[in-house]
C-alpha atoms as a PDB file:
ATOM      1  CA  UNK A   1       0.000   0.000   0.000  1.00  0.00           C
ATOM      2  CA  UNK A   2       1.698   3.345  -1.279  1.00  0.00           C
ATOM      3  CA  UNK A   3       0.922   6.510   0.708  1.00  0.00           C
ATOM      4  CA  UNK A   4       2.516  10.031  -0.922  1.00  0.00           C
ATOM      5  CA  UNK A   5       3.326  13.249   1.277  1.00  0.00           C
ATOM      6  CA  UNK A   6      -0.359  14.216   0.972  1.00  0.00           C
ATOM      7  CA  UNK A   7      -1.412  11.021   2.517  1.00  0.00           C
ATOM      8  CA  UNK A   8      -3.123  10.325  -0.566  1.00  0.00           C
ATOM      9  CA  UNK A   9      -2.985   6.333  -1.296  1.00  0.00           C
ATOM     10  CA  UNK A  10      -2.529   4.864  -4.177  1.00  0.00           C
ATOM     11  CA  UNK A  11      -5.362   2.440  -5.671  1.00  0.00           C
ATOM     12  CA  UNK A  12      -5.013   0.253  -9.473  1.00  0.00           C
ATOM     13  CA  UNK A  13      -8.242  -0.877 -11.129  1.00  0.00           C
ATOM     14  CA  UNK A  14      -8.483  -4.932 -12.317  1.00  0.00           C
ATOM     15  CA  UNK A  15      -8.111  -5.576 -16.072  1.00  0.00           C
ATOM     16  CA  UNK A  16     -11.640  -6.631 -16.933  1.00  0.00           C
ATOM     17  CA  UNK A  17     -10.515  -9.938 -17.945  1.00  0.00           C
ATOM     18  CA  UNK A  18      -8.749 -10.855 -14.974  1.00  0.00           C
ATOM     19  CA  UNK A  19     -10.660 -12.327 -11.910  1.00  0.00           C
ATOM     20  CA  UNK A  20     -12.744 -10.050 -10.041  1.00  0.00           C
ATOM     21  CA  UNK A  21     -12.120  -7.585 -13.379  1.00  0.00           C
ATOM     22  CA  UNK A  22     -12.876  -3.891 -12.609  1.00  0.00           C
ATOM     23  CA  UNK A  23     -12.859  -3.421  -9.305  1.00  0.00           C
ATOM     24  CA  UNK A  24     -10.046  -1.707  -7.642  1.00  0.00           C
ATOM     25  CA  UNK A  25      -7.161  -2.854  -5.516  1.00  0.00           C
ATOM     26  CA  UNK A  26      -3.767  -2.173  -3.550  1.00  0.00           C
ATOM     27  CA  UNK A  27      -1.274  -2.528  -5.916  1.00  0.00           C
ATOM     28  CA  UNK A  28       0.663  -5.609  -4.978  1.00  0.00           C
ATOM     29  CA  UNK A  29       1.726  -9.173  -5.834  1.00  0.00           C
ATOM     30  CA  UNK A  30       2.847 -12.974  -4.855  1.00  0.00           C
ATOM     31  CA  UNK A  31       5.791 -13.829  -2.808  1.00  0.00           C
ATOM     32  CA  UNK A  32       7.756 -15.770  -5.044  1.00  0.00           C
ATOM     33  CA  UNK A  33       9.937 -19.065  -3.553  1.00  0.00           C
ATOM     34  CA  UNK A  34      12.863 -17.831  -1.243  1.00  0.00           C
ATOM     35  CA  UNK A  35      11.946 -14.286  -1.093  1.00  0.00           C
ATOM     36  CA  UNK A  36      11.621 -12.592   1.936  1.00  0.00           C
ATOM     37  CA  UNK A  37       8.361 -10.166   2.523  1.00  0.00           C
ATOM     38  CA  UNK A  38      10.769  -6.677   1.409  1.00  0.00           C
ATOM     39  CA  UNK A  39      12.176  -8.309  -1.464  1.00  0.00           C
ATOM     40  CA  UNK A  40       8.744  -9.255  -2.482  1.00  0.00           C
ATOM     41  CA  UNK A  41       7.196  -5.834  -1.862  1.00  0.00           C
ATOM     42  CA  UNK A  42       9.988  -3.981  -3.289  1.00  0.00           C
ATOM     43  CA  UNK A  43       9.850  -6.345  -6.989  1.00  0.00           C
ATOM     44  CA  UNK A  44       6.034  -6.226  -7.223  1.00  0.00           C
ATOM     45  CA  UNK A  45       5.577  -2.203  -6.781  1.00  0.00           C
ATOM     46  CA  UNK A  46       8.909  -1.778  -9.047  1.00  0.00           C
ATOM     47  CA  UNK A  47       7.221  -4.363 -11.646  1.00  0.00           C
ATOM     48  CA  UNK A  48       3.839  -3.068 -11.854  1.00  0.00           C
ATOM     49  CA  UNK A  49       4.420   0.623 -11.202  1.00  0.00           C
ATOM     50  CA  UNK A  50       8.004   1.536 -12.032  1.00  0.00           C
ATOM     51  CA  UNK A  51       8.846   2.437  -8.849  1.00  0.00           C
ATOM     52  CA  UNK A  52      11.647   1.905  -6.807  1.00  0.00           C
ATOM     53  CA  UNK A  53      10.740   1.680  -2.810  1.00  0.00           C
ATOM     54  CA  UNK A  54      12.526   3.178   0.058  1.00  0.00           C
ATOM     55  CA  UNK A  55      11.265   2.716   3.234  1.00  0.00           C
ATOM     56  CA  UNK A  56       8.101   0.633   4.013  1.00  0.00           C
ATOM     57  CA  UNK A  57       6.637  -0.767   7.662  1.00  0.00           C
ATOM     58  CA  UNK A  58       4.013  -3.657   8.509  1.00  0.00           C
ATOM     59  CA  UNK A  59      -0.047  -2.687   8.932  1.00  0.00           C
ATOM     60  CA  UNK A  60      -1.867  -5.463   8.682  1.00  0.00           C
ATOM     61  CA  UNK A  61      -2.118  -9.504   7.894  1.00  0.00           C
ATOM     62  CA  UNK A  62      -5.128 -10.615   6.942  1.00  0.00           C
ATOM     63  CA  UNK A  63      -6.153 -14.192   5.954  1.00  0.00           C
ATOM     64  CA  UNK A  64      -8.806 -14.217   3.433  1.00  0.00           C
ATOM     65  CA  UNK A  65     -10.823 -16.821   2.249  1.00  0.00           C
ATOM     66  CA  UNK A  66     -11.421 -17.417  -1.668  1.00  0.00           C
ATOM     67  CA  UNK A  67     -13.696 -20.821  -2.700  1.00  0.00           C
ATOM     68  CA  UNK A  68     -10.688 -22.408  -3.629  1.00  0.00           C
ATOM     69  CA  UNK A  69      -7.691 -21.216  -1.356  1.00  0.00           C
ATOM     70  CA  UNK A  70      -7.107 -19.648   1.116  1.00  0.00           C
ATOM     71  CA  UNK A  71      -4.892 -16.411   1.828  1.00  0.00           C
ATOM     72  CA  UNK A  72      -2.580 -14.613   3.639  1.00  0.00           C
ATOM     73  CA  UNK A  73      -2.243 -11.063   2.741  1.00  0.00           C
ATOM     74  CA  UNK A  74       0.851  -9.247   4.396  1.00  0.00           C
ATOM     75  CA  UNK A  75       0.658  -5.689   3.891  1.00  0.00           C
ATOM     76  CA  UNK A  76       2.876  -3.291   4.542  1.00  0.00           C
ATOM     77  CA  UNK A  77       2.672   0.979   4.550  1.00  0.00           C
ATOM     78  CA  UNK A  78       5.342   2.432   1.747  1.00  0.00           C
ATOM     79  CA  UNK A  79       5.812   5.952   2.697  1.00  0.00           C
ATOM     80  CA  UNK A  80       9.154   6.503   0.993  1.00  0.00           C
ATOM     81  CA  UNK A  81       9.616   5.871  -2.654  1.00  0.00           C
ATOM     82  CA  UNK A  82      10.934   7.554  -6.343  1.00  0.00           C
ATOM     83  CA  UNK A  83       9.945   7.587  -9.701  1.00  0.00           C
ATOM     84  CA  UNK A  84       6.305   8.067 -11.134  1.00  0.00           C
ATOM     85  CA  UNK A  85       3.710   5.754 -10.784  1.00  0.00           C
ATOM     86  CA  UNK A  86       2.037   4.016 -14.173  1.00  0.00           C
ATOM     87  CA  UNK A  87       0.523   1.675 -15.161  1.00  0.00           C
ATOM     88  CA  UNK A  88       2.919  -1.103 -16.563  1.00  0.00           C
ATOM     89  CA  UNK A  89       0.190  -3.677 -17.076  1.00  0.00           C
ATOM     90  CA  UNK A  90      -2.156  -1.359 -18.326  1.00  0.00           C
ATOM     91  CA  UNK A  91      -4.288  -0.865 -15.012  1.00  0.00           C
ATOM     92  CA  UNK A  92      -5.743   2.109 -14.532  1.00  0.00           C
ATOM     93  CA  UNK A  93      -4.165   3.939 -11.303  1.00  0.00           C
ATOM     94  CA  UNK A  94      -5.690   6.812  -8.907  1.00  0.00           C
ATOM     95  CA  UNK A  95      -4.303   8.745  -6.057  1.00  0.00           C
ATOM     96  CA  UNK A  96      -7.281   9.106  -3.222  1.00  0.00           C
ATOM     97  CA  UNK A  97      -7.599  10.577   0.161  1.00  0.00           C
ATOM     98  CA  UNK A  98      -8.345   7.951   2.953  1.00  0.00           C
ATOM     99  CA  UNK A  99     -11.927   9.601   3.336  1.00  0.00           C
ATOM    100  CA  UNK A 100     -12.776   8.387  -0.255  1.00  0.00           C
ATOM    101  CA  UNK A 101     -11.634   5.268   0.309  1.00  0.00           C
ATOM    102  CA  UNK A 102     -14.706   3.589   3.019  1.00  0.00           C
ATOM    103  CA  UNK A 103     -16.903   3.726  -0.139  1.00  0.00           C
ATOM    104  CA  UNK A 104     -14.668   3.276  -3.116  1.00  0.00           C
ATOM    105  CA  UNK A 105     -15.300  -0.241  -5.438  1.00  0.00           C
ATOM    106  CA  UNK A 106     -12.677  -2.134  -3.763  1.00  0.00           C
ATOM    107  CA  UNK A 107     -12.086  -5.565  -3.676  1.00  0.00           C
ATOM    108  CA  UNK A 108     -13.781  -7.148  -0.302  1.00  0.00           C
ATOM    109  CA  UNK A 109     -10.233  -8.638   0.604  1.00  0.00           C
ATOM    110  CA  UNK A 110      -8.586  -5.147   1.180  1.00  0.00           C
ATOM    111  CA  UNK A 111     -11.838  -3.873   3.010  1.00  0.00           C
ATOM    112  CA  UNK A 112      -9.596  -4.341   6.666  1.00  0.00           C
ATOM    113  CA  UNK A 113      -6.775  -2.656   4.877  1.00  0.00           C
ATOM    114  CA  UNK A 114      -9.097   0.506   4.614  1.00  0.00           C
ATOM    115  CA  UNK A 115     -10.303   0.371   8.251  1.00  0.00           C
ATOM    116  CA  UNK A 116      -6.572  -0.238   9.633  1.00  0.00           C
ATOM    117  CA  UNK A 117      -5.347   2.876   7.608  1.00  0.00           C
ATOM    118  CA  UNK A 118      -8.149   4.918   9.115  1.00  0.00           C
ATOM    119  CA  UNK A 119      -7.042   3.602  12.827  1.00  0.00           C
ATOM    120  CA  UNK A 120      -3.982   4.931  14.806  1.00  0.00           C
ATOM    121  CA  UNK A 121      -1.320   2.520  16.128  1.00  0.00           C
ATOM    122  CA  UNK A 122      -2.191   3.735  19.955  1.00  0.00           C
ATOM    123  CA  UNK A 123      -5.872   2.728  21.609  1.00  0.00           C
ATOM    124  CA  UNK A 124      -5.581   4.322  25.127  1.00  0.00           C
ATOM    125  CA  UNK A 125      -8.281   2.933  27.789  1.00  0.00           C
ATOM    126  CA  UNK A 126      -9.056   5.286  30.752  1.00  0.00           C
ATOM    127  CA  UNK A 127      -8.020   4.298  34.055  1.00  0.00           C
ATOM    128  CA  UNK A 128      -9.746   4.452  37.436  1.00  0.00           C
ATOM    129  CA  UNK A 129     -13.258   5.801  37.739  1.00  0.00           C
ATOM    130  CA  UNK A 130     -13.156   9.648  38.260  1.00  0.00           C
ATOM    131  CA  UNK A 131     -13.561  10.364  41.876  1.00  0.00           C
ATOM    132  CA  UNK A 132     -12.102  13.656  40.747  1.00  0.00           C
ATOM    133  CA  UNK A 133     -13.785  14.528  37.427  1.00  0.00           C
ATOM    134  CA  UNK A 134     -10.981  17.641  37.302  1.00  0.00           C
ATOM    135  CA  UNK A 135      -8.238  15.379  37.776  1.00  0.00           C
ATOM    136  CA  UNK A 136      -9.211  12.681  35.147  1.00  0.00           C
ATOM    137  CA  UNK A 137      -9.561  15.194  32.641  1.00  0.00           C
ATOM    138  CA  UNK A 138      -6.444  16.780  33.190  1.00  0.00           C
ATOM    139  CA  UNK A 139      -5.204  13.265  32.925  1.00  0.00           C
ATOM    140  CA  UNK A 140      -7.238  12.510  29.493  1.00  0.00           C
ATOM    141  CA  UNK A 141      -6.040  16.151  28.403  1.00  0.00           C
ATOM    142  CA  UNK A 142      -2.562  15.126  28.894  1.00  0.00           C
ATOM    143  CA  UNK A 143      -2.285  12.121  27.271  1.00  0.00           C
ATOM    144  CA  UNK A 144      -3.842  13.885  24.300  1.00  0.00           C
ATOM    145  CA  UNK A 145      -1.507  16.209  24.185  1.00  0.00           C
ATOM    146  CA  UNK A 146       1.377  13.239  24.034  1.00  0.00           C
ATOM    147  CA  UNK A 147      -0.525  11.920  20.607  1.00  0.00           C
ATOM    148  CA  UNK A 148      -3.240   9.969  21.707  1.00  0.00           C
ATOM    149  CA  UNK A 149      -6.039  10.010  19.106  1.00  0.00           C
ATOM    150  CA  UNK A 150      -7.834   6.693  19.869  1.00  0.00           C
ATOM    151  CA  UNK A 151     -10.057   6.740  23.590  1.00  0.00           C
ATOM    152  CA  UNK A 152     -11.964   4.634  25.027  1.00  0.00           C
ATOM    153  CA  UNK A 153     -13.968   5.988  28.202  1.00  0.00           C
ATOM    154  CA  UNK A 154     -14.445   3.284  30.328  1.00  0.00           C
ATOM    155  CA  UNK A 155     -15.871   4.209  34.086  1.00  0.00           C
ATOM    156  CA  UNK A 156     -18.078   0.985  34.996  1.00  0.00           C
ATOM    157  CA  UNK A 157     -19.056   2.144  38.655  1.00  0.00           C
ATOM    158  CA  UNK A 158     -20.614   5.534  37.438  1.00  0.00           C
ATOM    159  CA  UNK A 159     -24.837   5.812  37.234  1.00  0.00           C
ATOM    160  CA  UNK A 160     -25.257   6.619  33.245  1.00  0.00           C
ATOM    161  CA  UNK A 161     -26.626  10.145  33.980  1.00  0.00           C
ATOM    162  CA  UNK A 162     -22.919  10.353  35.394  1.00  0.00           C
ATOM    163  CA  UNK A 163     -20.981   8.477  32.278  1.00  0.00           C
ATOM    164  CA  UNK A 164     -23.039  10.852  29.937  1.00  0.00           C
ATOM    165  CA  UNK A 165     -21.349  14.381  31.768  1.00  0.00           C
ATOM    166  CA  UNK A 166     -17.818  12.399  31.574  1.00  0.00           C
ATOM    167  CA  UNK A 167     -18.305  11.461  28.405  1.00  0.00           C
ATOM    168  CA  UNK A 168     -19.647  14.847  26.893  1.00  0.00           C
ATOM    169  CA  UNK A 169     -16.506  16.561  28.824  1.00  0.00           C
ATOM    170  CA  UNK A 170     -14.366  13.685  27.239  1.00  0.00           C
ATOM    171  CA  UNK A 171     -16.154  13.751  23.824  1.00  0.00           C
ATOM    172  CA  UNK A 172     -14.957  17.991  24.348  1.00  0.00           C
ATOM    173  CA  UNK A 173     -11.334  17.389  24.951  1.00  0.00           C
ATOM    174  CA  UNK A 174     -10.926  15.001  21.925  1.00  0.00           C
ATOM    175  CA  UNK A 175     -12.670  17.281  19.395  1.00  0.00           C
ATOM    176  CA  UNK A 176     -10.240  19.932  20.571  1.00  0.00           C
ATOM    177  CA  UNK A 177      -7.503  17.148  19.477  1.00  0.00           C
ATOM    178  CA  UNK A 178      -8.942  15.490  16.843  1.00  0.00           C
ATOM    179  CA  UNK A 179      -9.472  12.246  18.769  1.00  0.00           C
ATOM    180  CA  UNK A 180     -12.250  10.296  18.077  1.00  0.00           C
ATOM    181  CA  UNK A 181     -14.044   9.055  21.375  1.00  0.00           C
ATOM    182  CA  UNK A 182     -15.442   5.288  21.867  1.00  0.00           C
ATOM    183  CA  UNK A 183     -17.851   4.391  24.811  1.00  0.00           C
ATOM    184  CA  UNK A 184     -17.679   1.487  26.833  1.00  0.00           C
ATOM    185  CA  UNK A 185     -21.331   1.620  27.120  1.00  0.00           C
ATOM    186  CA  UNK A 186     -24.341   0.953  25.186  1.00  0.00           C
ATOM    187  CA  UNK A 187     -24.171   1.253  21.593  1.00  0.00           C
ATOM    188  CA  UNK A 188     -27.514   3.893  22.019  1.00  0.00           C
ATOM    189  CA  UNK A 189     -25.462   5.853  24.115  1.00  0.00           C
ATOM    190  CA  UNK A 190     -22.881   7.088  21.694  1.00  0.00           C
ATOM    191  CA  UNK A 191     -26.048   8.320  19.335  1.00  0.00           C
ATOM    192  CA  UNK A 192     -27.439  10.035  22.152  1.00  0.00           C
ATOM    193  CA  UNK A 193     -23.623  11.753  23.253  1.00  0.00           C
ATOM    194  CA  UNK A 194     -22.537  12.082  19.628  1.00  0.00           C
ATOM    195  CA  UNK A 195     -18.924  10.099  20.163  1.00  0.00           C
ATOM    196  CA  UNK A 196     -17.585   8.626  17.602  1.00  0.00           C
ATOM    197  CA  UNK A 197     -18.279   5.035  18.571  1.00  0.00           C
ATOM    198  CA  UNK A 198     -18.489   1.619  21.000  1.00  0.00           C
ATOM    199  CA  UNK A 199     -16.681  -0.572  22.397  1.00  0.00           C
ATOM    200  CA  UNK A 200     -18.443  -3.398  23.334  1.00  0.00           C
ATOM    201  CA  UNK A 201     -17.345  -6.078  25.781  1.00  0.00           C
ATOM    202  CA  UNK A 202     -17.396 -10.166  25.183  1.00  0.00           C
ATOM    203  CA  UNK A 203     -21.060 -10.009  26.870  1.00  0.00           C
ATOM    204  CA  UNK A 204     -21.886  -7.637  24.393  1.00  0.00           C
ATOM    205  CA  UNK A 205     -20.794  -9.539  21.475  1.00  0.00           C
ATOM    206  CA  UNK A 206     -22.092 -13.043  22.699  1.00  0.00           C
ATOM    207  CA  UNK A 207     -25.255 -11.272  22.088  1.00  0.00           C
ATOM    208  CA  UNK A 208     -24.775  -9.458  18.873  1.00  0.00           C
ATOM    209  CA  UNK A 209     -26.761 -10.984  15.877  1.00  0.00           C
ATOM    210  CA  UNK A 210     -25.848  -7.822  14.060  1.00  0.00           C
ATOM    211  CA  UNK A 211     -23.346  -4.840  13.938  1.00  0.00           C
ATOM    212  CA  UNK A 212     -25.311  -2.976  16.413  1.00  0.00           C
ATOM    213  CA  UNK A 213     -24.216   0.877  15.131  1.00  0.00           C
ATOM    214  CA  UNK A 214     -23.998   1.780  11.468  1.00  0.00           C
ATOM    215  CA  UNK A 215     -21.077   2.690   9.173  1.00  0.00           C
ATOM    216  CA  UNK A 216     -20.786   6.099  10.348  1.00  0.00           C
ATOM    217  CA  UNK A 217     -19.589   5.048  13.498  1.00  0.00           C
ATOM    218  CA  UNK A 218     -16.483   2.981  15.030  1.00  0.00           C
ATOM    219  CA  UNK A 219     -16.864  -0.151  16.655  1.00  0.00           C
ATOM    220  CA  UNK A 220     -14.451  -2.185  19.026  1.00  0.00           C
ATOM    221  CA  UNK A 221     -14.834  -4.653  20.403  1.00  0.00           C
ATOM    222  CA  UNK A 222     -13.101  -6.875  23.284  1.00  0.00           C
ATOM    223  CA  UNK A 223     -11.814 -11.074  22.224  1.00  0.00           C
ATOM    224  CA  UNK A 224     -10.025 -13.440  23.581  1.00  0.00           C
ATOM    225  CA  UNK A 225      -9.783 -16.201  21.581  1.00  0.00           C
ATOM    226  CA  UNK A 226     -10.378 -17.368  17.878  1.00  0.00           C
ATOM    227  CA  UNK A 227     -14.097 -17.527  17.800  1.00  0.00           C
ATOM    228  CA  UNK A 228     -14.587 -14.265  19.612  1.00  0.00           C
ATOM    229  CA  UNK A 229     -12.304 -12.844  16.398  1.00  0.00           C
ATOM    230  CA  UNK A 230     -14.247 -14.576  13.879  1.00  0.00           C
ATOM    231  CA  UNK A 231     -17.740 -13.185  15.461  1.00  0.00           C
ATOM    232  CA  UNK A 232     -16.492  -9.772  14.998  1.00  0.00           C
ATOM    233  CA  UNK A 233     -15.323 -10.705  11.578  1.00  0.00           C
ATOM    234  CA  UNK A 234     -18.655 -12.005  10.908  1.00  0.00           C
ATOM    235  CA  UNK A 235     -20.502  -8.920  12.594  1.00  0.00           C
ATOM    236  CA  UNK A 236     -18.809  -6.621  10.078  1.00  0.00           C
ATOM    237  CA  UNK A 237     -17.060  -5.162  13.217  1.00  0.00           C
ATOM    238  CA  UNK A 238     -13.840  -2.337  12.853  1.00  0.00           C
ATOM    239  CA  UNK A 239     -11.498  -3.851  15.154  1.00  0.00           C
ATOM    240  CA  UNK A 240     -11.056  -6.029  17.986  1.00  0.00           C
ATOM    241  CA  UNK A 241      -8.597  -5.833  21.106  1.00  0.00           C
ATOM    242  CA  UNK A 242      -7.186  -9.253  21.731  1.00  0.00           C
ATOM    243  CA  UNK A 243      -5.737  -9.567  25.656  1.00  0.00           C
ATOM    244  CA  UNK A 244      -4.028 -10.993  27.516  1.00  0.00           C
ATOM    245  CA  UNK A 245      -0.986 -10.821  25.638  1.00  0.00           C
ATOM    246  CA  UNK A 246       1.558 -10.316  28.706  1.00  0.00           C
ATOM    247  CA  UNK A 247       1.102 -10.888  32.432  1.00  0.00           C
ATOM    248  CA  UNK A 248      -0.799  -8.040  33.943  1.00  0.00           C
ATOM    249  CA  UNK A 249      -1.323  -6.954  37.302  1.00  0.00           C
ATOM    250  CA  UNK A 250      -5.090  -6.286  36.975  1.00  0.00           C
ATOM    251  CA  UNK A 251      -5.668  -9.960  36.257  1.00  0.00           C
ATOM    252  CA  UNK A 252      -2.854 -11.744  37.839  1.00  0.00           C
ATOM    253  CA  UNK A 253      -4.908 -15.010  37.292  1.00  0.00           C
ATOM    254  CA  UNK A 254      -5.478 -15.245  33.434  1.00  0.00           C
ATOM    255  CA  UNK A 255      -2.953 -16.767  31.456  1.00  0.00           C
ATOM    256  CA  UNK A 256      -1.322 -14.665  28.981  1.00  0.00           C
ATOM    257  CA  UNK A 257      -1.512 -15.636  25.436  1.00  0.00           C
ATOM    258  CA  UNK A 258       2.259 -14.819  24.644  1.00  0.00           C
ATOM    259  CA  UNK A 259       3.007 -12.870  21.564  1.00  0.00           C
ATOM    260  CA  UNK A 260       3.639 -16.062  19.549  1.00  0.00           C
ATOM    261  CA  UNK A 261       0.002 -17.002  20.109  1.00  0.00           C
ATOM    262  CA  UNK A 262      -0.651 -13.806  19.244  1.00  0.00           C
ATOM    263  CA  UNK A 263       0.748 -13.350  16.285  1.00  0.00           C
ATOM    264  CA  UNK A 264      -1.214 -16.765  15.142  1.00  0.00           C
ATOM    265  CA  UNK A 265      -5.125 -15.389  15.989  1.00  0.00           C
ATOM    266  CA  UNK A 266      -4.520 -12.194  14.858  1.00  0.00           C
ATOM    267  CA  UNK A 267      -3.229 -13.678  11.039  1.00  0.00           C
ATOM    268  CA  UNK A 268      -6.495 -15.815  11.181  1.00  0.00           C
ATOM    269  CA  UNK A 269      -8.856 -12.425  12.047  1.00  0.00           C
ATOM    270  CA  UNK A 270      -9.911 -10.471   9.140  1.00  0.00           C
ATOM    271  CA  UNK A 271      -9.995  -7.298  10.778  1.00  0.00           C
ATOM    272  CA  UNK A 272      -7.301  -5.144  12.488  1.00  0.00           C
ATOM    273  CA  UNK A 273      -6.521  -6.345  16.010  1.00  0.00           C
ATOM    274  CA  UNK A 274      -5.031  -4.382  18.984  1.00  0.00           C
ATOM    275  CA  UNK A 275      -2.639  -6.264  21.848  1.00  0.00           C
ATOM    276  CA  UNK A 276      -3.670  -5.564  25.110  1.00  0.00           C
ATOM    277  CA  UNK A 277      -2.248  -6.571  28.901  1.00  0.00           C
ATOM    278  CA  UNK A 278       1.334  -5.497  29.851  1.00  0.00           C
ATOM    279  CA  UNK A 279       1.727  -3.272  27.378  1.00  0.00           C
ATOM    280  CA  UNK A 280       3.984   0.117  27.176  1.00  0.00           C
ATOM    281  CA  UNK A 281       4.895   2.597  25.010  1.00  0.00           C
ATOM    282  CA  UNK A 282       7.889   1.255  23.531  1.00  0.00           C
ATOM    283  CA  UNK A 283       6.473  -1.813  22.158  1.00  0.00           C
ATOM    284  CA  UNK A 284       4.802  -0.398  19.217  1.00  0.00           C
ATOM    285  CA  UNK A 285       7.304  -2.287  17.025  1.00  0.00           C
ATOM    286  CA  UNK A 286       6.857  -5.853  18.303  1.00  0.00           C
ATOM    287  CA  UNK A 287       3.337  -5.741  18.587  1.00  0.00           C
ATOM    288  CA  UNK A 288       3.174  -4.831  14.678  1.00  0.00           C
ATOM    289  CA  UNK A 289       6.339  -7.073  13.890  1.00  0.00           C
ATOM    290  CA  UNK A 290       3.516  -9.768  15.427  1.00  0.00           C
ATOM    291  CA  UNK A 291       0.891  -8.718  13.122  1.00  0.00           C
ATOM    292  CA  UNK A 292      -1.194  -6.256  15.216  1.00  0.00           C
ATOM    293  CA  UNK A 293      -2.505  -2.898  14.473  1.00  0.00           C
ATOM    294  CA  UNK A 294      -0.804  -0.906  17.722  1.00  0.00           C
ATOM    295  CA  UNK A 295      -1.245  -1.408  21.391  1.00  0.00           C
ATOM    296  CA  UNK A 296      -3.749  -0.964  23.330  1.00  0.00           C
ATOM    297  CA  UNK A 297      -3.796   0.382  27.194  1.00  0.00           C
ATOM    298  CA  UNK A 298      -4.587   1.686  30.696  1.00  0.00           C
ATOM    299  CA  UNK A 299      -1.584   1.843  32.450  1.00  0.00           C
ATOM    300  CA  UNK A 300       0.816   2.277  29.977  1.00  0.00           C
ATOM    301  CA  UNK A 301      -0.837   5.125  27.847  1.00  0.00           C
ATOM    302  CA  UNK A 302      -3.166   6.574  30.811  1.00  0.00           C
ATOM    303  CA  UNK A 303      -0.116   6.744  33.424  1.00  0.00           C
ATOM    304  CA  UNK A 304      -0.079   7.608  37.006  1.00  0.00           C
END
């Protein structure tokens, strides 16, 4: 996936004799017999588009399931590259902003692609419940002022009437940021509030027969294990939060799936996934190296 200085990415439209002709795609390509991922990358984009690739970083792995194979797509952000981009096999290419991409023609594969662009690598969860409503939003203003632009308010002892003042101060702060705001609450909540969308918890989804919130809004939602993944798959949900990856102190008892385990549900999800329990700042890199989308946090991104 090829993003320019404008953030503009980079889209190629199918020959409309080849499979799935007409729709439009990431540019990309096979991983030919003793290549390595970069080596791959770098001859497809250089093959198809003439261009010659300088610097490039993971986003996303997504397995996707065709009637007569099954695949694993490893993609990978190129910000850095030279030349000018055409069409060497005589696909039609266009530059677009991300905003046009959520309802562009593109092929259902690289619909997760789409969603993890739109998503930061950081997914902050709010600590304690606000004894001190001045003191948690000095703490929420903070920690938007470090880059945070992903929040989840989550205050389970409050009454609603008191989540709903939180969250309209909290839903304030963000906009002042540009920070979208998800509610660990009731999906009708965030219509009434106006935040920009839910997280749900494994009750929630147990329930769910249906994405519960429509397109214009985000939805997250908590998992565990490979069938809680492949509900929110099914569910048409953004994103899920998979925990716990390391030993945490809030749950001392649960066993931590280890980032090789990891690594092996998130490949099988088909939508971006978060890593969650013992994690801090500096492990942006592994966690994505293991196929997540970021981190997600209390202690490590809320702080003391």
């Amino acid at each position: 996936m090829l993003q320019n200085i404008a953030g503009e990415v980079l889209v190629s439209k199918r020959l409309e004799d080849a499979h799935q002709g007409g729709m439009w795609e990431f540019p990309g390509g096979k991983l030919e017999p003793g290549e390595s991922v970069s080596q791959a990358l770098k001859r497809e984009i250089n093959e198809e588009l003439g261009l010659i690739v300088k610097a490039h970083s993971p986003l996303i792995r997504i397995t996707h399931h065709y009637s007569n194979r099954i695949v694993l797509l490893d993609v990978h952000r190129v910000t850095q590259f030279t030349g000018h981009a055409e069409g060497r096999e005589g696909q039609l290419l266009k530059w677009l902003p991300l905003d046009q991409l959520i309802d562009y023609p593109l092929l259902p594969a690289d619909r997760p692609i789409v969603t993890a662009l739109n998503l930061p690598d950081c997914y902050m969860i709010t600590g304690a419940d606000p004894l001190d409503k001045r003191l948690f939003t000095s703490r929420l203003r903070r920690a938007l002022s470090k880059g945070v632009r992903l929040v989840q308010l989550r205050a389970k002892s409050l009454s609603q009437s008191e989540f709903c003042l939180l969250a309209e101060a909290a839903l304030k702060l963000c906009r002042e940021h540009d920070a979208r705001l998800l509610l660990n609450a009731a999906p009708a909540l965030v219509e009434c509030i106006g935040a920009d969308g839910v997280h749900l918890t494994g009750q929630w989804l147990s329930r769910l027969k249906e994405r519960p919130l429509g397109r214009n809004y985000l939805i997250g939602v908590s998992c565990h294990n490979a069938d809680d993944l492949a509900k929110a798959s099914e569910l048409e949900l953004d994103f899920a939060v998979l925990s716990p990856v390391l030993p945490t102190t809030s749950h001392p008892e649960a066993r931590p799936l280890g980032w090789q385990q990891f690594e092996i549900l998130s490949d099988a999800a088909r939508l971006p996934v978060f890593a969650l329990g013992g994690m801090q700042r500096d492990m942006f890199d592994k966690a994505q190296a293991h196929g997540a989308q970021g981190i997600a946090g209390i202690s490590g991104l809320w702080g003391e």
